[in-house]
Structures are given as C-alpha cells and as structure tokens.
PDB file of N, CA and C in Angstrom:
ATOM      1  N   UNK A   1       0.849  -1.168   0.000  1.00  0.00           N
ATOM      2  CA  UNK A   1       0.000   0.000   0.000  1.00  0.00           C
ATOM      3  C   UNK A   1       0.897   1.234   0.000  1.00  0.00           C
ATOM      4  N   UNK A   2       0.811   2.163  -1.087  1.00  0.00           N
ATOM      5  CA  UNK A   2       1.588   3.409  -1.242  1.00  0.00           C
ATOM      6  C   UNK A   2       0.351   4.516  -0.740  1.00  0.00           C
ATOM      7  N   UNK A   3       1.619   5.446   0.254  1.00  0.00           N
ATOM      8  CA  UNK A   3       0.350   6.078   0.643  1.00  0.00           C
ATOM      9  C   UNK A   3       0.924   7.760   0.546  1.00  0.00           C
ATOM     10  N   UNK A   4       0.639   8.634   0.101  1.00  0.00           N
ATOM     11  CA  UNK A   4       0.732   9.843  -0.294  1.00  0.00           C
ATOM     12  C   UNK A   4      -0.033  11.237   0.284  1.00  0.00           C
ATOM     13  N   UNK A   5       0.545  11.798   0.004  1.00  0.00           N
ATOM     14  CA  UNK A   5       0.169  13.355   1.060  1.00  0.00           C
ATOM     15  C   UNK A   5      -0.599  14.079  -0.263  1.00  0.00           C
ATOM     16  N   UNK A   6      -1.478  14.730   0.161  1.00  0.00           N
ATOM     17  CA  UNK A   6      -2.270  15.447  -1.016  1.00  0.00           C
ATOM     18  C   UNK A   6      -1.882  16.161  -1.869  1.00  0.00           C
ATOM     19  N   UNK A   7      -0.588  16.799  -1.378  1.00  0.00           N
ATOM     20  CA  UNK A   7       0.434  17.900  -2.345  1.00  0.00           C
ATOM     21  C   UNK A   7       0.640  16.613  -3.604  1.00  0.00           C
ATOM     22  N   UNK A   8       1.405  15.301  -3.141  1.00  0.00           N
ATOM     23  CA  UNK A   8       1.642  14.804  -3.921  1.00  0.00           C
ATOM     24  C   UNK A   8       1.322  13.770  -5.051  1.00  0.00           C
ATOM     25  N   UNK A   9      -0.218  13.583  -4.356  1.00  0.00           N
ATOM     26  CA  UNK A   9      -1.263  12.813  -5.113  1.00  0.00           C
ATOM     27  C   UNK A   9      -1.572  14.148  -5.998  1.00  0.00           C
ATOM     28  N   UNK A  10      -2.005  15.444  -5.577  1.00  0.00           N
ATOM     29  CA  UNK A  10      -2.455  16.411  -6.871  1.00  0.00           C
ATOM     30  C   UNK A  10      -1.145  16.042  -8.014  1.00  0.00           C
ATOM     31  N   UNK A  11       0.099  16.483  -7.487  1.00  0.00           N
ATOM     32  CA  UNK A  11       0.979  16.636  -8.428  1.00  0.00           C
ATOM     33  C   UNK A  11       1.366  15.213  -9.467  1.00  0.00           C
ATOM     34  N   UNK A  12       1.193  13.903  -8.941  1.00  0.00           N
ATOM     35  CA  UNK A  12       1.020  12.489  -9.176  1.00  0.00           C
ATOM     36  C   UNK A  12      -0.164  12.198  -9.820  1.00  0.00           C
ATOM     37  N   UNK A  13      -0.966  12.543 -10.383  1.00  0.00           N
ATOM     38  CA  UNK A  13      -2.344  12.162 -10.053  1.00  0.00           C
ATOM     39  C   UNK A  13      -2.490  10.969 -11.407  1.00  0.00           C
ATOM     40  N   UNK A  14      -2.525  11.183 -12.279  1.00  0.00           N
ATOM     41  CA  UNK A  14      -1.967  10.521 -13.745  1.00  0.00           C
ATOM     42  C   UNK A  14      -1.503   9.627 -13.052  1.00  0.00           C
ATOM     43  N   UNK A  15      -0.399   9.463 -12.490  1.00  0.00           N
ATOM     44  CA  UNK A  15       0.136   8.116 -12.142  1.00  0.00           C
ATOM     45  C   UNK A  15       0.233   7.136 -11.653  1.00  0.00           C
ATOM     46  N   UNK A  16      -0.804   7.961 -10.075  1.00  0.00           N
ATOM     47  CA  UNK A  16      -1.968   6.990  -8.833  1.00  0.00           C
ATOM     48  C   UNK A  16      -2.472   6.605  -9.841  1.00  0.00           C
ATOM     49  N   UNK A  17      -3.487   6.813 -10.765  1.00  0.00           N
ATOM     50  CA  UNK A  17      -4.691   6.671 -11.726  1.00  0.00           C
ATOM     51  C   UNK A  17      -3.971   5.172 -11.899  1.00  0.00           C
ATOM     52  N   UNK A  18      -2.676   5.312 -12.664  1.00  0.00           N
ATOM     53  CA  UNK A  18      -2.291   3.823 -13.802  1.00  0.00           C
ATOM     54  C   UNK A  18      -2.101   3.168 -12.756  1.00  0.00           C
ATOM     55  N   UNK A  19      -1.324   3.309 -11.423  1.00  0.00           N
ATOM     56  CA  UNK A  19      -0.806   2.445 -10.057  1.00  0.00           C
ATOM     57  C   UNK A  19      -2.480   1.542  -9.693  1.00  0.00           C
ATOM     58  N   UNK A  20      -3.164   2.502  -9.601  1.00  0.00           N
ATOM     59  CA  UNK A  20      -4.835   2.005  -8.980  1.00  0.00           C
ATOM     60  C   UNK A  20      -4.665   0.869 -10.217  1.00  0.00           C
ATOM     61  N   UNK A  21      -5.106   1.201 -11.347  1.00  0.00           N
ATOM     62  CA  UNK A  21      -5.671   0.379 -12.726  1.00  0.00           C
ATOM     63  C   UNK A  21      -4.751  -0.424 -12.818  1.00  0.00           C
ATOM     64  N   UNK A  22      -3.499  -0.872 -12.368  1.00  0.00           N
ATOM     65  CA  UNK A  22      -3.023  -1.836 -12.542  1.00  0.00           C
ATOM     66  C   UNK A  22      -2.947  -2.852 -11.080  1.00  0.00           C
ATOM     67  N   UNK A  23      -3.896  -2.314 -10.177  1.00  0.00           N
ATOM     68  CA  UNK A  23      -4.027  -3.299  -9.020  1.00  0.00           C
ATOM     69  C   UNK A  23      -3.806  -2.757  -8.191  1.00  0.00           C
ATOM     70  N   UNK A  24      -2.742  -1.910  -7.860  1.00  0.00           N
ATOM     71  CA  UNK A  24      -2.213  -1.370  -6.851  1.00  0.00           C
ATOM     72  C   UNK A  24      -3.245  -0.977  -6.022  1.00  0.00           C
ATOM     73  N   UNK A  25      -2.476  -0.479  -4.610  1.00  0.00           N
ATOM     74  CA  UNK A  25      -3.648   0.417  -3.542  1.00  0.00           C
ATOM     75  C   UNK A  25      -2.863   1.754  -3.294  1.00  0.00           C
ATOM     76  N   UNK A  26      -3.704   2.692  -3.298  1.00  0.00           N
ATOM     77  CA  UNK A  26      -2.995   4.444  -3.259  1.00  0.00           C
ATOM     78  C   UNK A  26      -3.710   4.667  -1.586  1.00  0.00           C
ATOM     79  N   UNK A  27      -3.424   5.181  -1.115  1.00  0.00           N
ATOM     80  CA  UNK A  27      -3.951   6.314   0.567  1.00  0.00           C
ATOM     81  C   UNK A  27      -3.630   7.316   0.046  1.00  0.00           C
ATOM     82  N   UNK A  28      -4.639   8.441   0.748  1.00  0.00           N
ATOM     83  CA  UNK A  28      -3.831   9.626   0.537  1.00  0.00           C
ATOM     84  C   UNK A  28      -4.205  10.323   1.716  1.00  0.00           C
ATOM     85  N   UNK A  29      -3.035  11.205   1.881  1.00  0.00           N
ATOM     86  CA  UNK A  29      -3.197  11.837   3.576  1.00  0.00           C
ATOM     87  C   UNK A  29      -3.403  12.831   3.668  1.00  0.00           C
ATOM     88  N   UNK A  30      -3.292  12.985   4.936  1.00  0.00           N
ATOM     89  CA  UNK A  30      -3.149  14.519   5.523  1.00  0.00           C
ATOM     90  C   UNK A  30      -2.612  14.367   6.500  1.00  0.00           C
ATOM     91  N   UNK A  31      -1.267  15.431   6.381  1.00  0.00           N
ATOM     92  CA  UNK A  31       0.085  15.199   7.029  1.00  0.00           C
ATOM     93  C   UNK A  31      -0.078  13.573   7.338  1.00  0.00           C
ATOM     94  N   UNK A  32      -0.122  13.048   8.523  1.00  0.00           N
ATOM     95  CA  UNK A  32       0.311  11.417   8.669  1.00  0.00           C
ATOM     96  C   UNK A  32      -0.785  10.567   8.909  1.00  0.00           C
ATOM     97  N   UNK A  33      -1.771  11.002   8.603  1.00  0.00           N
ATOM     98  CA  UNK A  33      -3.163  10.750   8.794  1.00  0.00           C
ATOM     99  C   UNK A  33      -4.132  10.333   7.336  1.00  0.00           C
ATOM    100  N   UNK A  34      -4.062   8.938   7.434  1.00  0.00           N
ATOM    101  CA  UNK A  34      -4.601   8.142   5.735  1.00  0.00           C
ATOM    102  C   UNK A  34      -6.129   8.861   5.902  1.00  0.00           C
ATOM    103  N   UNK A  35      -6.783   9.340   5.006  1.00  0.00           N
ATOM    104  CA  UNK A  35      -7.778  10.034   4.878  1.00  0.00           C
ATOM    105  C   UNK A  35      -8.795   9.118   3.966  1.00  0.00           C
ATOM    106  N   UNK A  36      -8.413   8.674   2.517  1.00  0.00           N
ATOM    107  CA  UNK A  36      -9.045   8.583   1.419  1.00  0.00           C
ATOM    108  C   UNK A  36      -7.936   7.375   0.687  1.00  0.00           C
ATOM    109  N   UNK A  37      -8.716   6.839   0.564  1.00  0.00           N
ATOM    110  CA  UNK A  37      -8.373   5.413  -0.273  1.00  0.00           C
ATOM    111  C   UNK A  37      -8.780   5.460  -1.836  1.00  0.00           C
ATOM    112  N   UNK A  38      -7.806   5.309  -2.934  1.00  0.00           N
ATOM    113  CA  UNK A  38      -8.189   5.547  -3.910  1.00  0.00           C
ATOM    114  C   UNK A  38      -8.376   3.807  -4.605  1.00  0.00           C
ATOM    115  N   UNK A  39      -9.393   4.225  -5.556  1.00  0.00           N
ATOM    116  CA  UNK A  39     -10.112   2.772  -6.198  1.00  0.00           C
ATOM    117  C   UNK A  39     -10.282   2.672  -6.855  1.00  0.00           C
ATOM    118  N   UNK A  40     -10.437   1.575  -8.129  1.00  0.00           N
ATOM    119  CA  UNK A  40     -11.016   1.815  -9.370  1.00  0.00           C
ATOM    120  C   UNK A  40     -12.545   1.682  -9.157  1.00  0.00           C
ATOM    121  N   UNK A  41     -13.110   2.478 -10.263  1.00  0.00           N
ATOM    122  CA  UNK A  41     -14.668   2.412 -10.910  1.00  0.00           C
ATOM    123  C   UNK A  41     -15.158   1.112 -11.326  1.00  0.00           C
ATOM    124  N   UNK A  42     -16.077   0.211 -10.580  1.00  0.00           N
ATOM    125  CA  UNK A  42     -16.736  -0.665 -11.433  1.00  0.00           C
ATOM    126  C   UNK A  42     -17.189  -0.589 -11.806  1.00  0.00           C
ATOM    127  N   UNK A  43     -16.983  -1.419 -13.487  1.00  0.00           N
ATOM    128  CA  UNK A  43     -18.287  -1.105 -14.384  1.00  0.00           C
ATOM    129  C   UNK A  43     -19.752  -1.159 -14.598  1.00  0.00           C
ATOM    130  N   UNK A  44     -20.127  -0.875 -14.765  1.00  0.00           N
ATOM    131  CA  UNK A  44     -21.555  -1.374 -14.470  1.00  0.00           C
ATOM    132  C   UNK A  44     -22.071  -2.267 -15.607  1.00  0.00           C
ATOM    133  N   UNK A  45     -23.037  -3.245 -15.389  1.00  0.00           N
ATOM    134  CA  UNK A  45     -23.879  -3.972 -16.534  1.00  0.00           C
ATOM    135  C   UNK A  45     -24.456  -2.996 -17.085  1.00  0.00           C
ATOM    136  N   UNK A  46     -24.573  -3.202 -18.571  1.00  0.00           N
ATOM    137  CA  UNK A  46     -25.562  -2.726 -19.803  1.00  0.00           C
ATOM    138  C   UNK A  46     -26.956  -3.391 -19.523  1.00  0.00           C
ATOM    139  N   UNK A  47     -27.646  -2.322 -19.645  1.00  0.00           N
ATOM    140  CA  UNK A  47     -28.816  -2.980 -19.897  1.00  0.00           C
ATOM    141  C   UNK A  47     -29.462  -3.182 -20.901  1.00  0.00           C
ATOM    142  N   UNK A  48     -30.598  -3.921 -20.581  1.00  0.00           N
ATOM    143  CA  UNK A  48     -30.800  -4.094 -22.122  1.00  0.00           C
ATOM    144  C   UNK A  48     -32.529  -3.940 -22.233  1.00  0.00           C
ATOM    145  N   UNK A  49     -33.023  -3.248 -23.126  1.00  0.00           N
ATOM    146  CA  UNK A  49     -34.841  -2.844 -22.983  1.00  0.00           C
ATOM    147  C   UNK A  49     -35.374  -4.553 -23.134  1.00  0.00           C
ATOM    148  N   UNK A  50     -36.346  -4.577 -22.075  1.00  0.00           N
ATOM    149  CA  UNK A  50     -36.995  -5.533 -22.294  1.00  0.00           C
ATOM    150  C   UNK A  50     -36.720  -7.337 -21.617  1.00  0.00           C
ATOM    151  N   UNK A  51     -35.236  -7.165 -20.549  1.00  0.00           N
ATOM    152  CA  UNK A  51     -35.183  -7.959 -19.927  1.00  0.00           C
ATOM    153  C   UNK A  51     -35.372  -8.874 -18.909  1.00  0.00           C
ATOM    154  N   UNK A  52     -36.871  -8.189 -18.776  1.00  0.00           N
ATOM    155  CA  UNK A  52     -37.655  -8.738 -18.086  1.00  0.00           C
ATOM    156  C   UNK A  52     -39.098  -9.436 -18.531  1.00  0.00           C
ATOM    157  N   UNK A  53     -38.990  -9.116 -19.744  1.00  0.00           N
ATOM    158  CA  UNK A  53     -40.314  -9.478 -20.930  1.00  0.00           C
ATOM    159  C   UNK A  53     -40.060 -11.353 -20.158  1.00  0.00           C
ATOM    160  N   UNK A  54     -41.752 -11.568 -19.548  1.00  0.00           N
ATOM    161  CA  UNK A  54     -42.162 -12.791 -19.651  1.00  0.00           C
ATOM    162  C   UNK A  54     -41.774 -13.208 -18.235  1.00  0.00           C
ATOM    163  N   UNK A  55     -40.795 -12.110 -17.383  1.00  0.00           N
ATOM    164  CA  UNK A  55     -40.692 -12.822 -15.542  1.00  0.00           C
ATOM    165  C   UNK A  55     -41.660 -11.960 -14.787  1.00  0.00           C
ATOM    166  N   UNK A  56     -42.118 -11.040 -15.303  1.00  0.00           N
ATOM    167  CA  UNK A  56     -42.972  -9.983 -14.631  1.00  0.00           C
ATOM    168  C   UNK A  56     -44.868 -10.647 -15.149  1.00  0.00           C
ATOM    169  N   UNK A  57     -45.772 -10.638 -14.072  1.00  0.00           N
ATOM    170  CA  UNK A  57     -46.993 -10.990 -14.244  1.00  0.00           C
ATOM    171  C   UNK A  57     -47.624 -10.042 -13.180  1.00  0.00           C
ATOM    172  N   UNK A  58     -48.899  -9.799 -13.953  1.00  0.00           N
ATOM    173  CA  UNK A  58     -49.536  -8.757 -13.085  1.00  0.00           C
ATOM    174  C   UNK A  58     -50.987  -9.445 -12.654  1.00  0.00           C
ATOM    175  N   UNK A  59     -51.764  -8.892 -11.194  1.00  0.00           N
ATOM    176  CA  UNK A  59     -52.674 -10.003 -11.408  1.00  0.00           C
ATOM    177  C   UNK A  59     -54.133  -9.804 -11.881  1.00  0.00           C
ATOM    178  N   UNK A  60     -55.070 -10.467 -12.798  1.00  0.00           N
ATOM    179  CA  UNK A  60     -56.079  -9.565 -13.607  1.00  0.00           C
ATOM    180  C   UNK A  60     -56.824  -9.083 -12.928  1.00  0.00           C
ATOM    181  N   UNK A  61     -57.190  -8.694 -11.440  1.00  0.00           N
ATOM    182  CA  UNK A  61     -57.352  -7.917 -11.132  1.00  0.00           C
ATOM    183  C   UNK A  61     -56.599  -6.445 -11.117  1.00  0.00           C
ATOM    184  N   UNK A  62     -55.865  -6.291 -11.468  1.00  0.00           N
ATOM    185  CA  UNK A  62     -54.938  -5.095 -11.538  1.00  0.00           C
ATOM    186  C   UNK A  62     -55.568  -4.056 -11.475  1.00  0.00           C
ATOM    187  N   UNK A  63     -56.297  -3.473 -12.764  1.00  0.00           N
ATOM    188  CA  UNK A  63     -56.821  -2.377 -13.083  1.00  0.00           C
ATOM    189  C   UNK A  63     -58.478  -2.451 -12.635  1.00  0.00           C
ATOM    190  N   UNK A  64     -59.108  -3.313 -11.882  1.00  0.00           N
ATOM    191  CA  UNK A  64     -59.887  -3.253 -11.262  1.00  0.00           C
ATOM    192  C   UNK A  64     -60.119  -2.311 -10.237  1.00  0.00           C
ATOM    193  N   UNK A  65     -61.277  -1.474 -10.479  1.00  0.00           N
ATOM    194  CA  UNK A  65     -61.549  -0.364  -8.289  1.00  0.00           C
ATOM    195  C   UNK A  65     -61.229  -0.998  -7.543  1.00  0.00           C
ATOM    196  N   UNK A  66     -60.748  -0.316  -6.704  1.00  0.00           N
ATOM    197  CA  UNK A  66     -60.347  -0.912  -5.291  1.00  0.00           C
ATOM    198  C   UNK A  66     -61.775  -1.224  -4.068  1.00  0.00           C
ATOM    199  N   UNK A  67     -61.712  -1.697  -3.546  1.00  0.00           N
ATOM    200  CA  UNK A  67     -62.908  -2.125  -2.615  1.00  0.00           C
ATOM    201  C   UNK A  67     -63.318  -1.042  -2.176  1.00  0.00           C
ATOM    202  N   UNK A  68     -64.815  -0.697  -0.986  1.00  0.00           N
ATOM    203  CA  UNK A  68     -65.046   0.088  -0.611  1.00  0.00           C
ATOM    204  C   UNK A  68     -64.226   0.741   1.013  1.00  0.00           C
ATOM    205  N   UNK A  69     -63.979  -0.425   1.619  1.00  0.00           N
ATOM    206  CA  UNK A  69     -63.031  -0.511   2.405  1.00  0.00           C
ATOM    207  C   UNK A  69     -61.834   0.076   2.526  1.00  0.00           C
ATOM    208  N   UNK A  70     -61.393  -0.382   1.058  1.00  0.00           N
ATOM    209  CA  UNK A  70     -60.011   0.006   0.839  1.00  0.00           C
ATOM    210  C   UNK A  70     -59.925   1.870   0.528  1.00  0.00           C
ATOM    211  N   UNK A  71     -60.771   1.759  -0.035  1.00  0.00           N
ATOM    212  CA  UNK A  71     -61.094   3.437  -0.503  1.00  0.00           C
ATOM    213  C   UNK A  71     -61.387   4.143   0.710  1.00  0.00           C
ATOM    214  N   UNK A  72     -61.637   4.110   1.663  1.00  0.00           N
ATOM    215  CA  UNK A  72     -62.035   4.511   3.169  1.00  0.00           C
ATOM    216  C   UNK A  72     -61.094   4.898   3.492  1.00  0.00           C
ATOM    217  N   UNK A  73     -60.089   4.597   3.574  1.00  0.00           N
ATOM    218  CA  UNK A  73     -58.398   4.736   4.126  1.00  0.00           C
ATOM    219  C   UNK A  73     -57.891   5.762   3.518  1.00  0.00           C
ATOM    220  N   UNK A  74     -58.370   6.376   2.202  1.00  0.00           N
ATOM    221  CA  UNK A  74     -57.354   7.026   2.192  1.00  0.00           C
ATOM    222  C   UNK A  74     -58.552   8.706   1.652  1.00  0.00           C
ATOM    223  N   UNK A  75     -57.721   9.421   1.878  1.00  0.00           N
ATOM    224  CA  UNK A  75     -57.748  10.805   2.182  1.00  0.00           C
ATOM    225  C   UNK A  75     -58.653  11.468   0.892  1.00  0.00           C
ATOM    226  N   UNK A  76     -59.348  11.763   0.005  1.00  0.00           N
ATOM    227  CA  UNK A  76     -59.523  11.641  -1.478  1.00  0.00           C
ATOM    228  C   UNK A  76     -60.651  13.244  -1.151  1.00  0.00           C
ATOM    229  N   UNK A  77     -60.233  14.188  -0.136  1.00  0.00           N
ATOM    230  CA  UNK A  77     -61.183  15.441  -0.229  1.00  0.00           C
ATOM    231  C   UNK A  77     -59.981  16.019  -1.408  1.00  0.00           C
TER     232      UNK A  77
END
C-alpha cells in the first residue's frame, strides 16, 4: 500500500490513476493521517430494454376499483 500526502497525489495524479488500474492500492493523507483510499470504478452492466419481458406478471385484477373498504383509508377530499 503506497500512501501519499495530497500535495503529492495532486501533483502524481496521472500516475496513482495507472498504479490504482493496474491493481495497486494508493492512501492519501493529511500530514500522517490516511484520509481517502483511492479505487477503481466498477463497471456497471448494460442494460438491455426488455429484460424482463415474460418474468414480470400482473394479477387480472390489476386495473380493477379498489374495494369500498379500501377506498375509506385514504384521504380523497
């Protein structure tokens, strides 16, 4: 673990960057005090429209009124 003072991570910074991306671990301080741990970005999954077509079911009541009961509960002035 390389660990660096902020003067010299600003002035380094390009080079933490390739140290991180090639595995490494960066700290960076203040005066002798590790503050901030630098990391790479995980990527995130792509998504994709429609990847859920056919796991999602709704139930045919769905778009049915709600009971009279149920309508009681809530606030509708």
């Amino acid at each position: 673990m390389a660990q660096f003072s902020v003067h010299e991570a600003k002035t380094n910074l390009s080079r933490l960057i390739a140290e991180v991306l090639a595995g490494g671990e960066v700290v960076i301080a203040r005066g002798s005090v590790p503050v901030v741990r630098l990391v790479p970005v995980e990527p995130r999954g792509r998504r994709s429209f429609g990847a859920l077509k056919g796991k999602l079911s709704l139930d045919p009541s769905f778009d049915e009124p709600l009971p009279a009961d149920e309508l009681s509960g809530w606030d509708l002035a």
